[in-house]
Protein backbone atom coordinates (compact mmCIF):
# COMPACT_ATOMS: atom_id res chain seq x y z
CA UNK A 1 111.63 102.68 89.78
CA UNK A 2 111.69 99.67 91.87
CA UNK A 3 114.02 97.71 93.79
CA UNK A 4 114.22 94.24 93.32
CA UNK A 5 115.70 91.35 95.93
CA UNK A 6 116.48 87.83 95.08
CA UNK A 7 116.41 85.65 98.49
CA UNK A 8 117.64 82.53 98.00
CA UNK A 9 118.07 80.26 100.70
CA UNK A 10 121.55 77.67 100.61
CA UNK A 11 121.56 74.36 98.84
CA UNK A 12 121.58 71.19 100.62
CA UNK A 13 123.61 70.73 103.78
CA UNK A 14 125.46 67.62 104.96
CA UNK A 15 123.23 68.48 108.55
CA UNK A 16 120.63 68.74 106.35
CA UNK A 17 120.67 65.52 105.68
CA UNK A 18 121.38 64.25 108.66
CA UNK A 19 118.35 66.53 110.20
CA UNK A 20 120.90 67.97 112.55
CA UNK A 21 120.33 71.53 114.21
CA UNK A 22 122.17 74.31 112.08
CA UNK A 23 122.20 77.17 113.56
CA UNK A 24 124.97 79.84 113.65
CA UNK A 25 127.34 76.82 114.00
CA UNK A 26 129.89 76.49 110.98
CA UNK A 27 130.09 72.74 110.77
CA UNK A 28 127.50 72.03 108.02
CA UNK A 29 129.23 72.29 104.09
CA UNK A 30 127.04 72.15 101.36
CA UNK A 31 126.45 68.28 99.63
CA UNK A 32 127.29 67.39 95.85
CA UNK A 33 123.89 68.02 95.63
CA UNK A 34 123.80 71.42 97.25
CA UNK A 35 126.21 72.26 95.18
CA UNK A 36 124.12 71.41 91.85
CA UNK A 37 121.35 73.27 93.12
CA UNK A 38 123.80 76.20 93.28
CA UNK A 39 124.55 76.05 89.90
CA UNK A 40 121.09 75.41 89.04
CA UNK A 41 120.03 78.12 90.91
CA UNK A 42 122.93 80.76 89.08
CA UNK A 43 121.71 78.71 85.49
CA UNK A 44 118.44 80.11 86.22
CA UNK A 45 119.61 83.44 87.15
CA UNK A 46 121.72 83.79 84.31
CA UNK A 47 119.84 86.45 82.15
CA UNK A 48 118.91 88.66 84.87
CA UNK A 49 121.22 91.52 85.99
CA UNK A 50 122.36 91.25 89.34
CA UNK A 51 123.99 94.92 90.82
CA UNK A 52 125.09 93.44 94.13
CA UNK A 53 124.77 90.19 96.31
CA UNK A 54 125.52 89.74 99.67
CA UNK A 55 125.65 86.31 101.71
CA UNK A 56 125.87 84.99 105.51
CA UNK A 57 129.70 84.40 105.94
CA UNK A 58 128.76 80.45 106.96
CA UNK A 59 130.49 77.90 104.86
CA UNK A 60 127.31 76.20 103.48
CA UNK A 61 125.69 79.76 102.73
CA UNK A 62 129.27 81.36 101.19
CA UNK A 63 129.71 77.96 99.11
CA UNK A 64 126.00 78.76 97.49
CA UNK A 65 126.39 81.98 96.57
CA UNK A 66 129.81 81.62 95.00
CA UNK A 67 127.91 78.27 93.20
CA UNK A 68 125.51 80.44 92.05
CA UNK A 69 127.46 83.19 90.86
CA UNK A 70 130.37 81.14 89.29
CA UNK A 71 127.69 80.84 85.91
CA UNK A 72 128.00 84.62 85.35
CA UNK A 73 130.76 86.62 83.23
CA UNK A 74 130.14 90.02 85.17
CA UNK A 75 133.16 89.40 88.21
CA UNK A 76 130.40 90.25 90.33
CA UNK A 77 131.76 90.10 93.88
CA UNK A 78 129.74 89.34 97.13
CA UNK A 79 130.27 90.55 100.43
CA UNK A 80 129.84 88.62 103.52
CA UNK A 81 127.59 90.14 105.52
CA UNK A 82 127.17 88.86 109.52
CA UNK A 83 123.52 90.64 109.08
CA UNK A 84 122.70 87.56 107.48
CA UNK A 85 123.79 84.50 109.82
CA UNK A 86 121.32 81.96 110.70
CA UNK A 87 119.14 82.12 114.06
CA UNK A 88 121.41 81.56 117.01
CA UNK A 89 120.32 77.56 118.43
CA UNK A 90 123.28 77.28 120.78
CA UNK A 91 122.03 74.66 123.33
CA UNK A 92 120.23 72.89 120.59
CA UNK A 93 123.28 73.25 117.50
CA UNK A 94 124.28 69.65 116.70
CA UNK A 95 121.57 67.71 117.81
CA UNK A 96 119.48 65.80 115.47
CA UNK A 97 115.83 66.40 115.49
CA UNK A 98 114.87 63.40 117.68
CA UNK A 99 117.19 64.20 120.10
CA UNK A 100 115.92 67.59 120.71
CA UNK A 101 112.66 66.54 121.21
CA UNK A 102 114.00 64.31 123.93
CA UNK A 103 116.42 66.81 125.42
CA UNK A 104 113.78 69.77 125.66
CA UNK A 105 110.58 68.12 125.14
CA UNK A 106 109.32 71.84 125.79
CA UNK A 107 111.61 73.99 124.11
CA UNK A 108 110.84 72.00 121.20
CA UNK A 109 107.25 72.18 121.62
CA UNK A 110 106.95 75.53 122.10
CA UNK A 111 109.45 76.25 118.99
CA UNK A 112 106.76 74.23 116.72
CA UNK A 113 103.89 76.32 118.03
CA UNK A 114 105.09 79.39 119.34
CA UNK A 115 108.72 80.09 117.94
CA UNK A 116 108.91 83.95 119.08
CA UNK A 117 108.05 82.89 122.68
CA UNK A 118 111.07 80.39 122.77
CA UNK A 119 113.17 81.48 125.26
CA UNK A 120 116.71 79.26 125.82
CA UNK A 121 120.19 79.35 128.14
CA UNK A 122 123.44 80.02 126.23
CA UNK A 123 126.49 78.10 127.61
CA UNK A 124 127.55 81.27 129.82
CA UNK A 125 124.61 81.20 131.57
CA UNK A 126 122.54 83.97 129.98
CA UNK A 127 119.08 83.40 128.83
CA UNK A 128 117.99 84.21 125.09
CA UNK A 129 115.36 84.62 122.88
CA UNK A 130 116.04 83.25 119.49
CA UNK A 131 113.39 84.52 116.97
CA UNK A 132 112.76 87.85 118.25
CA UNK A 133 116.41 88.30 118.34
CA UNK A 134 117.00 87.24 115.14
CA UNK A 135 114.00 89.59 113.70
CA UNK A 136 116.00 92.60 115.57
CA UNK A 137 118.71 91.50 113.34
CA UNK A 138 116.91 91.41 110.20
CA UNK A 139 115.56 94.69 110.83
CA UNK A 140 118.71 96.24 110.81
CA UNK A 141 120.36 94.15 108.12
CA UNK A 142 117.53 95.59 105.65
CA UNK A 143 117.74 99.31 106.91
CA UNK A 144 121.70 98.99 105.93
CA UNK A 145 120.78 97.68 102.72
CA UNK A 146 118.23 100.10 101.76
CA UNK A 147 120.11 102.87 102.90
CA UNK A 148 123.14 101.42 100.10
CA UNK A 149 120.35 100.43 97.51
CA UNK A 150 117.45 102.77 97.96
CA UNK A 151 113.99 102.08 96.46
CA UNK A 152 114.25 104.89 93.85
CA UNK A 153 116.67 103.06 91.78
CA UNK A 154 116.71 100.35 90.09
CA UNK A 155 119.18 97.86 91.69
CA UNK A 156 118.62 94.11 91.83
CA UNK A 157 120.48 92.55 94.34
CA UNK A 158 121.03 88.95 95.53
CA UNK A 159 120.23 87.59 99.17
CA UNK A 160 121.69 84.93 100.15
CA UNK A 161 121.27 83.22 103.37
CA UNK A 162 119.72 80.64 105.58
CA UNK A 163 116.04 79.19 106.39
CA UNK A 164 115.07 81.77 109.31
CA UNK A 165 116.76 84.24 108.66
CA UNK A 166 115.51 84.99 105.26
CA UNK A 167 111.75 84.44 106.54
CA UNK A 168 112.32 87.08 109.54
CA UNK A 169 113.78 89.30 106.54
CA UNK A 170 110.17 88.38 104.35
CA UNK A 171 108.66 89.20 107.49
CA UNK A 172 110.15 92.59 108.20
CA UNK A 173 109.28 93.72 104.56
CA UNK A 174 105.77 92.45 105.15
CA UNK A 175 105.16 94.54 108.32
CA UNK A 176 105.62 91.86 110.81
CA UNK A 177 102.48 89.62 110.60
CA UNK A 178 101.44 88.11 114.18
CA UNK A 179 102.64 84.41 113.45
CA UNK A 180 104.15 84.77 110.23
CA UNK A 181 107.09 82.47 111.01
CA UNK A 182 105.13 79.32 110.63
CA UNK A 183 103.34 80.93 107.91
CA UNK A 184 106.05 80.19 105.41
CA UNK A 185 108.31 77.45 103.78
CA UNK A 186 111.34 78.09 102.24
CA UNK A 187 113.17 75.07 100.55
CA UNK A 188 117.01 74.24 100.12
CA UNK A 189 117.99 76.80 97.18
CA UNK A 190 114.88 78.48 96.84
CA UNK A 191 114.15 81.90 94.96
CA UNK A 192 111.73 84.31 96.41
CA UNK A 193 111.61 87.19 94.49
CA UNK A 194 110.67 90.64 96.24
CA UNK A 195 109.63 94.35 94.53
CA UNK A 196 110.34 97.42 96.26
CA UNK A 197 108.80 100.25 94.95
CA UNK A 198 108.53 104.15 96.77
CA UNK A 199 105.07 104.81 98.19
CA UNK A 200 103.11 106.39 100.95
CA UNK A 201 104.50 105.48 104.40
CA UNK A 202 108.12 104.62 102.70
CA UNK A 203 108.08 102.06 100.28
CA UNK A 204 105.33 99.41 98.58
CA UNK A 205 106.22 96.06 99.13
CA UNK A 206 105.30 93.14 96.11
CA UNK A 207 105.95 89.57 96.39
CA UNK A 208 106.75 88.60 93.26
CA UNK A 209 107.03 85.09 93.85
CA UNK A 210 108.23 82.64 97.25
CA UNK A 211 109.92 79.86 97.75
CA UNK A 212 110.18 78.86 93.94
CA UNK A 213 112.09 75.54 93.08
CA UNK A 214 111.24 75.38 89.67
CA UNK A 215 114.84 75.54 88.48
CA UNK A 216 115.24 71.80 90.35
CA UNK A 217 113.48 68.43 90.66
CA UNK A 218 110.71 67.93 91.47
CA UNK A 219 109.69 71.47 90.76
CA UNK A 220 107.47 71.86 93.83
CA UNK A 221 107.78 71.56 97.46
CA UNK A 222 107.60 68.19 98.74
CA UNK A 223 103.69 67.56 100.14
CA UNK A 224 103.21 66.85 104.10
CA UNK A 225 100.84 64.96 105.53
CA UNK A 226 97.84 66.91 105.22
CA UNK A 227 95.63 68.18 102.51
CA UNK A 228 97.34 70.93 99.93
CA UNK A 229 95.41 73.23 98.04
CA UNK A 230 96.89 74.12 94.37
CA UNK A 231 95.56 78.20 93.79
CA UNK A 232 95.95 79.49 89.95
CA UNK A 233 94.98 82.95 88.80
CA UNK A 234 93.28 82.27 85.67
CA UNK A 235 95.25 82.93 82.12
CA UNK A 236 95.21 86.08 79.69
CA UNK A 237 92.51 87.68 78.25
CA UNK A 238 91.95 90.35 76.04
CA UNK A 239 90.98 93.06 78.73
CA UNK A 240 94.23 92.17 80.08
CA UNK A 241 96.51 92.81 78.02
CA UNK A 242 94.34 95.73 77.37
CA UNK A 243 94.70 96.72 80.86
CA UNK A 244 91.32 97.02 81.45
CA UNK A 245 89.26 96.63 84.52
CA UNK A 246 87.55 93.24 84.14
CA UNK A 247 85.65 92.47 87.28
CA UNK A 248 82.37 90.50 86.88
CA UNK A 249 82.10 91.17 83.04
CA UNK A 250 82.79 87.87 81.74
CA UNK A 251 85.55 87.75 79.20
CA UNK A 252 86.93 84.82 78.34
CA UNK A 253 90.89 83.85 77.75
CA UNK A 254 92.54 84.84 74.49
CA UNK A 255 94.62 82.47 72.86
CA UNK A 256 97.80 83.82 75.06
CA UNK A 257 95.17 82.93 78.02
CA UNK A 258 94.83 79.25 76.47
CA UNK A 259 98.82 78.73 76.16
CA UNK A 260 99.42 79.83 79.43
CA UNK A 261 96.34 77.16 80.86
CA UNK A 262 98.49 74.98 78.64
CA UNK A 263 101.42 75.59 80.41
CA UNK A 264 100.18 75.59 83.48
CA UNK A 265 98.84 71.72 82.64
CA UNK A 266 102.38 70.51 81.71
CA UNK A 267 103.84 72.21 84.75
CA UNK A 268 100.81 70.08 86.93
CA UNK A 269 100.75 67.39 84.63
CA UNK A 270 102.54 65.22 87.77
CA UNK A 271 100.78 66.29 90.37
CA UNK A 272 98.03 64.08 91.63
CA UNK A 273 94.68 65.94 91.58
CA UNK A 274 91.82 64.41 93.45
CA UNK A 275 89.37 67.71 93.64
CA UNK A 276 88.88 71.05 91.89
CA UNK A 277 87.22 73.97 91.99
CA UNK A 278 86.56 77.52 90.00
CA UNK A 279 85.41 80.46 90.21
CA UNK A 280 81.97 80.68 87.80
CA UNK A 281 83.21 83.02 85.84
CA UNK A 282 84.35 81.92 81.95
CA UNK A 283 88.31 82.55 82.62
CA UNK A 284 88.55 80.93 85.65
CA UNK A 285 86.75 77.87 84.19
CA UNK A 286 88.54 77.52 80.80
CA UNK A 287 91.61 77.63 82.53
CA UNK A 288 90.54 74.97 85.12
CA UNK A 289 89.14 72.84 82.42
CA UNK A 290 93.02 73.12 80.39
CA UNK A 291 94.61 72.27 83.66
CA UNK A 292 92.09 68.88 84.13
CA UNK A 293 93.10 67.94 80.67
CA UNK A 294 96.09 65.64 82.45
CA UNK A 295 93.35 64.37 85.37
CA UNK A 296 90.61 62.39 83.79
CA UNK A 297 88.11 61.86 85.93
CA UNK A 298 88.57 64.68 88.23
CA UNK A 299 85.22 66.89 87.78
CA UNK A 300 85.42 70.32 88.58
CA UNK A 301 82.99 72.69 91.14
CA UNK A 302 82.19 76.30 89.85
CA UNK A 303 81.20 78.17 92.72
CA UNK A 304 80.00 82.05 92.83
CA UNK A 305 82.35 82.78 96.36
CA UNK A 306 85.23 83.13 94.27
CA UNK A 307 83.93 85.52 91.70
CA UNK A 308 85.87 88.44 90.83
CA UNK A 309 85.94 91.82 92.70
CA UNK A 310 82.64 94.25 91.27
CA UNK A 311 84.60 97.26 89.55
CA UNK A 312 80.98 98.64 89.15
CA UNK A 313 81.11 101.55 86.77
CA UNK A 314 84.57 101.02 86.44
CA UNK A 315 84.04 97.89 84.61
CA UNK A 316 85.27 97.38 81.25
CA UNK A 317 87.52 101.15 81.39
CA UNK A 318 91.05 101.86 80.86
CA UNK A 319 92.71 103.36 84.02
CA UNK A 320 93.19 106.33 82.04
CA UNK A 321 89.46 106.91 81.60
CA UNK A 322 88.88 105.97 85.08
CA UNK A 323 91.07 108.99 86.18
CA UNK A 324 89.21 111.49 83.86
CA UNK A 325 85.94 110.88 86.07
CA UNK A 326 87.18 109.49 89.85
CA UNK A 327 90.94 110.64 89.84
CA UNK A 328 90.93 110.69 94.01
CA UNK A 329 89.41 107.68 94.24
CA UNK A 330 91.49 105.99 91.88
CA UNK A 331 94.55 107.13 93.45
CA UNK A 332 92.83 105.94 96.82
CA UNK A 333 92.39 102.50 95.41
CA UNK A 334 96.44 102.80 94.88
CA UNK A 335 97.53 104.29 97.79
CA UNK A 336 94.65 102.29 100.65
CA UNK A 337 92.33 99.91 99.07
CA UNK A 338 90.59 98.91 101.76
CA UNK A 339 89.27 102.70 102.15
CA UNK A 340 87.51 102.02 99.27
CA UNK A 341 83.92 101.49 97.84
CA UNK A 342 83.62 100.98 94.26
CA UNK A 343 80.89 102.86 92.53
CA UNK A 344 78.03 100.72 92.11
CA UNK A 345 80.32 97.65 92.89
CA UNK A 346 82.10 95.99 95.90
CA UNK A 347 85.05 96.72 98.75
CA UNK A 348 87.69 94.73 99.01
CA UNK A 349 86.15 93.67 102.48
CA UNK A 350 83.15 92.57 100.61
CA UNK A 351 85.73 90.44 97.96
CA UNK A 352 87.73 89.06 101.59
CA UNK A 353 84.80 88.01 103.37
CA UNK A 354 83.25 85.88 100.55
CA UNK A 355 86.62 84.63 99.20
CA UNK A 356 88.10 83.79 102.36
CA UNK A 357 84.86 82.03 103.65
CA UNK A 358 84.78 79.90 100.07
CA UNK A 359 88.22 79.21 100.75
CA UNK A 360 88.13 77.85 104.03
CA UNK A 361 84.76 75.58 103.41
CA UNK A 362 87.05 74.11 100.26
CA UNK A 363 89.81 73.42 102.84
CA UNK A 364 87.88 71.97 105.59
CA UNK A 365 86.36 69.56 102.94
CA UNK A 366 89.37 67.91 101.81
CA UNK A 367 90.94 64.49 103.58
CA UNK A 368 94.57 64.98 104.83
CA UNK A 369 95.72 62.48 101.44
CA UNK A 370 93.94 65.03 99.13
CA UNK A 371 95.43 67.82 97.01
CA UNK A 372 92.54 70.30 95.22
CA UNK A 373 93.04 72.50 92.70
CA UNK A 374 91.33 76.21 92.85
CA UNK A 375 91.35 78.86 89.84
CA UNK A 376 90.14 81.66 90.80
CA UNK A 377 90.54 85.95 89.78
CA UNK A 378 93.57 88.60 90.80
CA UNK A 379 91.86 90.52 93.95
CA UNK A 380 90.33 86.89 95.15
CA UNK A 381 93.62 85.00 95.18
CA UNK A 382 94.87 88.38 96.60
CA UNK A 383 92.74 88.11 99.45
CA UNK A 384 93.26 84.66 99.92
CA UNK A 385 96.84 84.94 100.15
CA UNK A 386 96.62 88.21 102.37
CA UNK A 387 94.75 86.00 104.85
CA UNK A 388 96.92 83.28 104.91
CA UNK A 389 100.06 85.58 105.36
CA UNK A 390 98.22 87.13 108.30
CA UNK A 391 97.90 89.89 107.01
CA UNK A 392 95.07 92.49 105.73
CA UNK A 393 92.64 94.09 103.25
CA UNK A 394 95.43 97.59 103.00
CA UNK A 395 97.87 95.12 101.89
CA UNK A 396 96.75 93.40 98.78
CA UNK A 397 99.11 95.10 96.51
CA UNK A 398 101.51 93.26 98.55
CA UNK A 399 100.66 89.91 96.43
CA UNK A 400 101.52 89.27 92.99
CA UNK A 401 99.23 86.95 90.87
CA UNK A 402 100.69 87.01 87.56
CA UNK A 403 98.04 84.70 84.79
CA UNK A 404 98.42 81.21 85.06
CA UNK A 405 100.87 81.46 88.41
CA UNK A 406 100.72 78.50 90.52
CA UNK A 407 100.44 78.64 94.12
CA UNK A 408 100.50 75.95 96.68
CA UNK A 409 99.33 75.79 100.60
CA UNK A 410 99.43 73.06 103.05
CA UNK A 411 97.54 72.67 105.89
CA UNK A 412 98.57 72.28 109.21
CA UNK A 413 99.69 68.83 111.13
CA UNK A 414 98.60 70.88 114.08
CA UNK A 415 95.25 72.40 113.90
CA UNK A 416 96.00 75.26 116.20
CA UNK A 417 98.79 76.27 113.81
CA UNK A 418 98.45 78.55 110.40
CA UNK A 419 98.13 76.92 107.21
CA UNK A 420 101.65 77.30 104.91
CA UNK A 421 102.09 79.21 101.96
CA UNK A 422 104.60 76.51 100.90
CA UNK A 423 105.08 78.64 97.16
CA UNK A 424 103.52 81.62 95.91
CA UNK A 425 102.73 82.67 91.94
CA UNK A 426 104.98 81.12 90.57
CA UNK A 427 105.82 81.20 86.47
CA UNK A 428 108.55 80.07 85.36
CA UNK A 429 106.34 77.58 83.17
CA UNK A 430 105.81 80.18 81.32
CA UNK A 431 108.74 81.32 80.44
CA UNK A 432 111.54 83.02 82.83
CA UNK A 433 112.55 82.70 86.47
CA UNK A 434 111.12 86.51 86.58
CA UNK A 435 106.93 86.70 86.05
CA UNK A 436 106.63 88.90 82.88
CA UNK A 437 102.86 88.04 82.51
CA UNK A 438 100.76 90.95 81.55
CA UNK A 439 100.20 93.27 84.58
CA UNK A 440 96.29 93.38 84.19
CA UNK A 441 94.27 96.70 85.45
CA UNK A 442 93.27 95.97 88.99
């Protein structure tokens, strides 16, 4: 039983385009090409039941979800919900980006480097906080949705809405992360897929992919001006499909595993490559040397600090056998990972500290022109992406890595600000706007 949300932020906007402040002003309508995107986005939707969708009542929001909907024969009706209207700019809303920065040189500073401490002056005097008043609102818009779609059924419902608003929603579900607003991207008719699924303390949250524009061109986020990092969980093997714990046994891809390195070649085949790296490990690698197939000349670095977790004695079992001899600690691993030490093998603080530190000397290496591809293991990338969503070692199951998913993260213009998890696992190269890859044993 698990609920499942669809966020999905509005096409293109005519300010948009004209990089004018939005807001919760109603003057911005979607473009022609906003309104493709819509489409695109419903195309793309098409085979996947949808029990209820619900939209900000703003004209460039309204226009995307009816866009997106209009593909399906199932009536389905949304309702306009003011839970979901953008963040509240008032003093800023029509102003192009340049002429912010000239207007409130320090309200637009602090916005780009500390958006929650932002505070401004509405026309009627009163002073405001945007982004923590927005998150109040988000807060409340997803306790009135859970409370109509609860996570013991099986609804999957569409969300659709604006830029910050939908990140202070992915922010809410992900426990609030200090500084998570800059942590993410979300792009002009973007999918981010979310799992909801009963557990402990309430409900388990999985992110099941962010900020995918696969269903558009090009397929993924526009780079910046610094270095970006390309992270790929390794393809299929036998053990997976198996559902067996892997860990440092080394098992190489089956031919499922090889397709989806395949795939995930074609899907990169455009992407300019000038580094890449791997964990030692034989899946990692194969699937790293697929992917290079497209980028002669690029040689690739196999390194031990992104080596898969140690299952120890678990190594090479079924879960079911597992349970037969460490039922409580299995169901510890479940319920609070980081509470636990694998017999005869690692923590997942031993996995963060070594994965995390690999990580960063990879990013610190690269130029700001450069983009470097890493393949690396489930509970690595995991760890990796925990860190870079600010959050920690309990929360792993809170990332999916499906086989041969693509990530991408930029870093920062400003070094004092968090790198950006600009899209996260996704899959649709292989088939499907949903992941459907094998589900693995970790």
């Amino acid at each position: 039983m698990s609920l499942r949300l669809l966020l999905v932020r509005h096409g293109l906007s005519s300010f948009n385009v004209e990089r004018r402040i939005q807001g919760r002003n109603d003057l911005s309508t979607l473009t022609a090409i906003g309104e493709d995107q819509a489409r695109r986005m419903g195309i793309a939707l098409a085979d996947v039941p949808i029990d209820a969708a619900y939209s900000s009542p703003l004209q460039r929001a309204a226009a995307t979800t009816a866009g997106v909907l209009s593909v399906r024969q199932d009536g389905l009706t949304p309702v306009l919900d003011d839970g979901l209207l953008e963040i509240d700019l008032e003093p800023w809303s029509g102003l192009s980006a340049d002429e912010r920065a000239i207007k409130d040189p320090k309200g637009y500073a602090i916005w780009r480097q500390q958006p929650e401490a932002l505070e401004l002056t509405r026309a009627d005097g009163t002073r405001y906080q945007p982004l923590p008043e927005l998150m109040v609102q988000a807060r409340a818009f997803l306790k009135g949705l859970l409370d109509r779609h609860p996570v013991t059924g099986d609804d999957t419902v569409l969300v659709v809405g604006h830029n910050a608003i939908l990140r202070c929603l992915i922010l809410v579900l992900l426990g609030e992360p200090q500084g998570g607003f800059r942590r993410l991207r979300l792009d002009n008719a973007s999918l981010s897929v979310f799992n909801l699924s009963p557990g402990p303390n309430g409900y388990q949250v999985q992110i099941e992919c962010l900020n995918s524009i696969a269903h558009l061109e090009p397929a993924l986020p526009a780079k910046g001006s610094q270095a970006r990092l390309i992270l790929v969980r390794h393809g299929e093997t036998d053990w997976n499909r198996q559902g067996r714990f892997q860990g440092q046994i080394d098992i190489p891809l089956n031919s499922n595993g090889h397709a989806q390195a395949e795939a995930a070649r074609s899907f990169l085949e455009g992407v300019t490559l000038d580094r890449a790296y791997s964990s030692s490990m034989s899946r990692p690698k194969e699937t790293a040397e697929g992917i290079l197939k497209s980028h002669a000349g690029v040689s690739l670095t196999v390194t031990d600090g992104l080596m898969e977790i140690g299952h120890g004695l678990w190594e090479g079992k079924l879960e079911s056998e597992i349970r037969e001899s460490w039922e409580a600690l299995l169901q510890a691993w479940k319920d609070a990972p980081e509470t636990v030490q694998m017999p005869e093998g690692e923590t997942i603080q031993d996995v963060w500290e070594r994965s995390v530190a690999c990580w960063n000397t990879i990013a610190d290496g690269l130029d700001p022109s450069e983009t470097a591809l890493v393949v690396a293991h489930d509970a690595v990338n995991k760890t990796i992406l925990c860190h870079l969503l600010g959050l920690a070692p309990k929360d792993i199951w809170a990332v999916k890595q499906g086989n041969g998913g693509v990530t991408v993260i930029d870093m920062p213009e400003n070094p004092s600000q968090p790198a950006v998890v600009s899209c996260l696992n996704l899959t649709s190269h292989l088939g499907g706007v949903l992941d459907r890859t094998a589900a693995g044993a970790l």
